[in-house]
Protein backbone atom coordinates (compact mmCIF):
# COMPACT_ATOMS: atom_id res chain seq x y z
CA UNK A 1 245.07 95.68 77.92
CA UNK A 2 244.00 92.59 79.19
CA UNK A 3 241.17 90.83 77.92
CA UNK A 4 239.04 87.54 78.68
CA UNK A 5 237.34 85.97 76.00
CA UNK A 6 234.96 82.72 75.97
CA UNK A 7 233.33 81.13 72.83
CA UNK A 8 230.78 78.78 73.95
CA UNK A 9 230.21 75.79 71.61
CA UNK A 10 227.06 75.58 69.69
CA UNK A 11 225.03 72.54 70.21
CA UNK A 12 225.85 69.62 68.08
CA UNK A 13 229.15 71.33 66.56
CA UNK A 14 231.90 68.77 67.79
CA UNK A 15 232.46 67.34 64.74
CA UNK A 16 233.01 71.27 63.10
CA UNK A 17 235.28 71.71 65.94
CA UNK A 18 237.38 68.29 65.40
CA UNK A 19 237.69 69.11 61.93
CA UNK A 20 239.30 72.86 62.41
CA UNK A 21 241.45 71.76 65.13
CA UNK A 22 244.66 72.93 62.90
CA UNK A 23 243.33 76.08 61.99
CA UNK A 24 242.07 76.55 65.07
CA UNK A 25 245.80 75.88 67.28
CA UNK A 26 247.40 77.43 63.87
CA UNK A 27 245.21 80.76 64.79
CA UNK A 28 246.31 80.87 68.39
CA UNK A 29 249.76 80.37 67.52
CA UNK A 30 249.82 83.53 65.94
CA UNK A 31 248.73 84.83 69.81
CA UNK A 32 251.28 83.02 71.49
CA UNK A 33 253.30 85.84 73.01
CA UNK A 34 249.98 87.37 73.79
CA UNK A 35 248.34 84.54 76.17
CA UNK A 36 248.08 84.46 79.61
CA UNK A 37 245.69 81.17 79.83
CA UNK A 38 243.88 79.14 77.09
CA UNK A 39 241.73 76.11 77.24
CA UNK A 40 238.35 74.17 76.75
CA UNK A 41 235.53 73.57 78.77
CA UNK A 42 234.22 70.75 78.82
CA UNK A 43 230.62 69.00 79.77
CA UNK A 44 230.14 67.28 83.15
CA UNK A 45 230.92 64.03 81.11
CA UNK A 46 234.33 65.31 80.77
CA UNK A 47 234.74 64.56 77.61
CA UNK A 48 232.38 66.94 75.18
CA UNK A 49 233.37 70.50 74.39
CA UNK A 50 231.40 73.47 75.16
CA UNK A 51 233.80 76.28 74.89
CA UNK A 52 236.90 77.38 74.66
CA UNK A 53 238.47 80.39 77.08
CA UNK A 54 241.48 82.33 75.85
CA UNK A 55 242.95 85.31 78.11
CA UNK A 56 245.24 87.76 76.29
CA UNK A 57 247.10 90.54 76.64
CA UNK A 58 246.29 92.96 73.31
CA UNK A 59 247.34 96.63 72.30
CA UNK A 60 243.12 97.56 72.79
CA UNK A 61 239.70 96.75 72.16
CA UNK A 62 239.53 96.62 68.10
CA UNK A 63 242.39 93.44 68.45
CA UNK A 64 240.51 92.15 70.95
CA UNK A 65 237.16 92.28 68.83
CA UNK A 66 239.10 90.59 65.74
CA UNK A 67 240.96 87.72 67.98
CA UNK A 68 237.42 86.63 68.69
CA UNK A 69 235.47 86.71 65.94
CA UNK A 70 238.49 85.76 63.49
CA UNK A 71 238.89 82.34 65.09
CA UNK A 72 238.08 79.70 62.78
CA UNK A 73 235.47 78.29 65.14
CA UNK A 74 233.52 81.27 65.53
CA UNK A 75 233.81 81.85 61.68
CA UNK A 76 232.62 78.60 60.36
CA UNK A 77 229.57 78.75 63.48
CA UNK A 78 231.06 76.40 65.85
CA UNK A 79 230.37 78.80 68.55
CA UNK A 80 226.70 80.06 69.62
CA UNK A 81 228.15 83.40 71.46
CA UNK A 82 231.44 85.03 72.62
CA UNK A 83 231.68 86.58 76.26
CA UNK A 84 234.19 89.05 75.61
CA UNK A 85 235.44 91.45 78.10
CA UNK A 86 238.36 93.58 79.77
CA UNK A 87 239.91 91.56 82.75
CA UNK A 88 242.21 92.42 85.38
CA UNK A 89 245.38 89.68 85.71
CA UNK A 90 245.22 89.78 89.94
CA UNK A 91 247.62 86.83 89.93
CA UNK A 92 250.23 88.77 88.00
CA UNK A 93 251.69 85.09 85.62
CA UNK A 94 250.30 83.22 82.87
CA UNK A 95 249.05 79.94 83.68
CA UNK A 96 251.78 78.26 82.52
CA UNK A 97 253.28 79.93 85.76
CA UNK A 98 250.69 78.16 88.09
CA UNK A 99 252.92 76.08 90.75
CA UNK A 100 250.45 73.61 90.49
CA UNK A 101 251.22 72.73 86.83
CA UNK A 102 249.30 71.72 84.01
CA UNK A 103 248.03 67.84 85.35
CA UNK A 104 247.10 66.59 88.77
CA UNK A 105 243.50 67.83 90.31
CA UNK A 106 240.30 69.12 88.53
CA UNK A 107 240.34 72.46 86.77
CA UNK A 108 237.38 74.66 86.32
CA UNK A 109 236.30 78.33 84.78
CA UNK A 110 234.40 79.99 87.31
CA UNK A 111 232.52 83.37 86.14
CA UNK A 112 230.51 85.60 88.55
CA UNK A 113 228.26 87.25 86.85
CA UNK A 114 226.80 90.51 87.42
CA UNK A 115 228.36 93.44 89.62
CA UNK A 116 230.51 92.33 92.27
CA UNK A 117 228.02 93.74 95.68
CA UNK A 118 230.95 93.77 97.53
CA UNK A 119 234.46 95.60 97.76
CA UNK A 120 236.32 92.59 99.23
CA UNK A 121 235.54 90.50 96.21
CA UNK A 122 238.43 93.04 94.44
CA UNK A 123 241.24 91.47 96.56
CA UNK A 124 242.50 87.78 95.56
CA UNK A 125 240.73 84.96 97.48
CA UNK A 126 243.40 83.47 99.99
CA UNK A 127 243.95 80.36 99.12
CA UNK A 128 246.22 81.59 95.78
CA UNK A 129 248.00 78.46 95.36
CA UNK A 130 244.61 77.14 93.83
CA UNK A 131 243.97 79.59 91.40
CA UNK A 132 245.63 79.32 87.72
CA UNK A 133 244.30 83.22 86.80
CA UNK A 134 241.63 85.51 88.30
CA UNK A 135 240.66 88.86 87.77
CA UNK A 136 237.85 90.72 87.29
CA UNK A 137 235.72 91.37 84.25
CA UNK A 138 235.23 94.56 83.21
CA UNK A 139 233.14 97.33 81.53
CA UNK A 140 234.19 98.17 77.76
CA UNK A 141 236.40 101.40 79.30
CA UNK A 142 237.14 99.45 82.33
CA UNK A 143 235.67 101.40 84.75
CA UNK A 144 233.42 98.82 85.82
CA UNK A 145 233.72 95.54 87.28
CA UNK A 146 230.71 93.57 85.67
CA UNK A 147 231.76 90.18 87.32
CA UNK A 148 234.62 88.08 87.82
CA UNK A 149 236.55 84.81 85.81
CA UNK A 150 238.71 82.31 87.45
CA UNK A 151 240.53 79.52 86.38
CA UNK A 152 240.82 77.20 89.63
CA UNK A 153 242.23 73.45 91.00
CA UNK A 154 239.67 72.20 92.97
CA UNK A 155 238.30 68.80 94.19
CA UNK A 156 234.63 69.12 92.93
CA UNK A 157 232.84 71.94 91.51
CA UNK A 158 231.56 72.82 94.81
CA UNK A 159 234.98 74.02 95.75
CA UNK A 160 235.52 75.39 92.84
CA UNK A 161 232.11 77.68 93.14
CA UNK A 162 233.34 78.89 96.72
CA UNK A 163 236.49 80.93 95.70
CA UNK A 164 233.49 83.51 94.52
CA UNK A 165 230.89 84.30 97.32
CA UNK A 166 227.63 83.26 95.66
CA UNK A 167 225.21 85.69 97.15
CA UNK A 168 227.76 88.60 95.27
CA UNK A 169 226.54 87.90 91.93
CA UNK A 170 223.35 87.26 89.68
CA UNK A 171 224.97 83.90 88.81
CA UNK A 172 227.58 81.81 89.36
CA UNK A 173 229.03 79.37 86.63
CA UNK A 174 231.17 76.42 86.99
CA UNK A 175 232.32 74.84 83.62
CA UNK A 176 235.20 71.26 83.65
CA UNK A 177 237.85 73.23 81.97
CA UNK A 178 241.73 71.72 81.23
CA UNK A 179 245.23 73.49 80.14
CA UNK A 180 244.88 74.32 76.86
CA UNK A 181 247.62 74.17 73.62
CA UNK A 182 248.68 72.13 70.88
CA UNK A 183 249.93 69.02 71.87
CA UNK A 184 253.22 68.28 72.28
């Protein structure tokens, strides 16, 4: 089962975060095999945290539940909530698989939120070589499609925002985001 999880960053907590950096890459080590895209968000500056996304493919629910709230982060209070839900992997690869590789171009998270009001917005958006991962995000049994995530190259945020039709959800989020991993 495939799951998308985002910790968004408590206010003021960079320095918390800085300072569990090990633990925090040690921890996702352990999910290595697991991962199909990982990385931070960042503010508009570019340069501040306020998240961090992790996709992951996990035997069901109760792993899923203890990958997020056993981070480090989200244990010491780094994080002020954790969007956790069942995805759909539409692209089929990891990110490490995107053609586009992991520099060159702007990368953003882009969630719809809120039921999909439209069928088409199940099939991938056209322009694929853009997209890093998408998929929908799902009801706890999966039943559901409660909105949509997407990890995108794009110019400006504005492009970003437009591979999900606006007017389909209750909101529309755009968050700086970059390749995530311990640094080689």
């Amino acid at each position: 089962m495939e799951f998308f999880c985002y910790h968004r960053d408590r206010r003021g907590s960079e320095a918390l975060r800085y300072e569990l950096l090990e633990e925090h890459w040690s921890y996702m080590d352990r999910y290595a095999a697991e991962m199909i895209a990982r990385g931070p968000t960042f503010a508009d500056d570019g340069g501040t945290p306020t998240g961090s996304v992790h996709i992951l493919d996990l035997p069901g629910p109760a792993a899923a539940r203890a990958f997020a709230f056993d981070e480090p982060n989200y244990q010491a209070g780094a994080y002020r909530d954790v969007l956790l839900r069942r995805w759909r992997n539409m692209l089929g690869r990891t990110m490490w698989d995107f053609p586009g590789g992991r520099t060159g171009g702007n990368r953003y998270l882009v969630l719809g939120l809120g039921p999909s009001r439209a069928e088409a917005e199940h099939a991938v958006p056209p322009d694929r070589d853009a997209l890093i991962a998408y998929g929908p995000l799902l009801s706890d049994d999966g039943a559901s499609r409660v909105g949509t995530a997407a990890l995108v190259r794009a110019s400006d945020p504005a492009e970003a925002r437009a591979v999900l039709a606006p007017e389909r959800y209750a909101d529309v989020e755009v968050h700086n985001w970059a390749f995530g991993g311990r640094p080689s």
